[in-house]
Protein backbone atom coordinates (compact mmCIF):
# COMPACT_ATOMS: atom_id res chain seq x y z
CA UNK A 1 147.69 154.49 119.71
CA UNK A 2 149.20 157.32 117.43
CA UNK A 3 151.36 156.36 114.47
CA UNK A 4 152.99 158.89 112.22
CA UNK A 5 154.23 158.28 108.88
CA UNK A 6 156.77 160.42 107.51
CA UNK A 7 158.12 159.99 104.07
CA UNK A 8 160.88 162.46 102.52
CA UNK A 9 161.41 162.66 98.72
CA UNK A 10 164.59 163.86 96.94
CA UNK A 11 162.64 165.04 93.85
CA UNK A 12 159.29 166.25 93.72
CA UNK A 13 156.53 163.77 94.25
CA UNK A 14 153.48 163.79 91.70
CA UNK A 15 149.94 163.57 93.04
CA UNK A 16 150.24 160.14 91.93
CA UNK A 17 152.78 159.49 94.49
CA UNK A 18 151.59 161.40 97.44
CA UNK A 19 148.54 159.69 96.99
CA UNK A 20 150.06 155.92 97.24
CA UNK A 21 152.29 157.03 99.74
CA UNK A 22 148.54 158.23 102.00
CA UNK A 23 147.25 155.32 101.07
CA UNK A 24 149.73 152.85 102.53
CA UNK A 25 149.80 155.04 105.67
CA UNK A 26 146.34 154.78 106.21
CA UNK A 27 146.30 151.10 105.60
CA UNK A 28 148.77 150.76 108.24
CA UNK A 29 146.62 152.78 110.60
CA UNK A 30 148.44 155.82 110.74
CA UNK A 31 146.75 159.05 112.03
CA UNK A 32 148.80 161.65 111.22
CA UNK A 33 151.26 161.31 107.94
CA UNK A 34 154.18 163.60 106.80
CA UNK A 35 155.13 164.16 103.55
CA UNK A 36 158.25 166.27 102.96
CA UNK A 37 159.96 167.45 99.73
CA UNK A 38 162.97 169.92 100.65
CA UNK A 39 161.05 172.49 102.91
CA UNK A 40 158.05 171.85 101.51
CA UNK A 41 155.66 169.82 104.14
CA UNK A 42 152.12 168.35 103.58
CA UNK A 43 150.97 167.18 106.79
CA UNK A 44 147.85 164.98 107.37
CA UNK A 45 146.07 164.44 110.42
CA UNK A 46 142.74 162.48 111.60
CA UNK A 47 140.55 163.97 114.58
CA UNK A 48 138.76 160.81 115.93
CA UNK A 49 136.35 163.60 117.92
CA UNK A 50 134.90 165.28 114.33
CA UNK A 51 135.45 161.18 112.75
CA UNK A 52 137.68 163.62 109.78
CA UNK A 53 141.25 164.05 108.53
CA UNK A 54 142.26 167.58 108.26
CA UNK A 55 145.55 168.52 106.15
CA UNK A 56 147.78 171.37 105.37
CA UNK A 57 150.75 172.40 103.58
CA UNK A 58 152.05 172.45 99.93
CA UNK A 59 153.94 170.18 98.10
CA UNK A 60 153.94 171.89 94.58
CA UNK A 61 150.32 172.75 93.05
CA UNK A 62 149.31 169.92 95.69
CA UNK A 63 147.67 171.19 98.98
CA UNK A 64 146.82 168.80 102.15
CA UNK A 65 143.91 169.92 102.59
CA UNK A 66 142.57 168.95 99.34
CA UNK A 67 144.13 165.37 100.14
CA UNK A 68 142.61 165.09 103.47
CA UNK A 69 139.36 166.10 101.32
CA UNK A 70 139.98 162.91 99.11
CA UNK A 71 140.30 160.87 102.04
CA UNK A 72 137.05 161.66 104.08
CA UNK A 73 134.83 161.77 100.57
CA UNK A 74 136.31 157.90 100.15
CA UNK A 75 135.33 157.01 104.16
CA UNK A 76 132.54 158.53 103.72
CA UNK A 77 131.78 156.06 100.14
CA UNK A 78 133.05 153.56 102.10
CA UNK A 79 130.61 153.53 105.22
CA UNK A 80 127.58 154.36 102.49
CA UNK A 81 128.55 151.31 100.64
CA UNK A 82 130.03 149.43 103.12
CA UNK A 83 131.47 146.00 101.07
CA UNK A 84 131.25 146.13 97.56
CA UNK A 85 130.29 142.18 97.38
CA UNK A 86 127.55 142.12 100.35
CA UNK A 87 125.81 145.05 98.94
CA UNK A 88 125.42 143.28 95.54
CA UNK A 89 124.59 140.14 97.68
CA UNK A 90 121.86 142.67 99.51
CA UNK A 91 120.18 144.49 96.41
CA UNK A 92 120.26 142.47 93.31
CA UNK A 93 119.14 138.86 92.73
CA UNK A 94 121.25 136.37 90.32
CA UNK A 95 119.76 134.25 88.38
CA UNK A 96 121.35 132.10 86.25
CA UNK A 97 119.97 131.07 82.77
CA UNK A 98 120.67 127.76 81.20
């Protein structure tokens, strides 16, 4: 089911911000998000055929494509390492010394 997050800002957003404000989209399962400063637009979108988000637009020196970038180089982490705690669990051995 699509879900769109739009979020409009009355000063200009730092990367810092525009990067929260993808993040909590994407944990909400939105596939497309919408940032907007004045008439400035970054728009983010995921193509479930090519598994990918794809972005474009300017929001000062901060391009969507270069976020959508960000976001498939961490899914792409994230299916490599799958969870953090298993994969510790899978590789190393604990021993404890007394």
């Amino acid at each position: 089911m699509p879900y769109n997050y739009n979020v409009n800002y009355g000063k200009k957003p730092s990367i810092t911000t525009l990067r929260a404000a993808i993040k909590k989209a994407v944990g909400r399962g939105a596939d497309s998000v919408f940032l907007v400063w004045g008439e400035n637009v970054i728009a983010i979108e995921y193509d479930a055929n090519r598994d990918k988000w794809s972005g474009n637009g300017w929001i000062g020196r901060n391009g969507g494509f270069d976020l959508a970038n960000e976001l498939n180089i961490q899914a792409a982490f994230d299916r490599q390492m799958g969870n953090p705690v298993q994969f510790m669990r899978d590789h190393f051995q604990i021993v404890h010394i007394k």
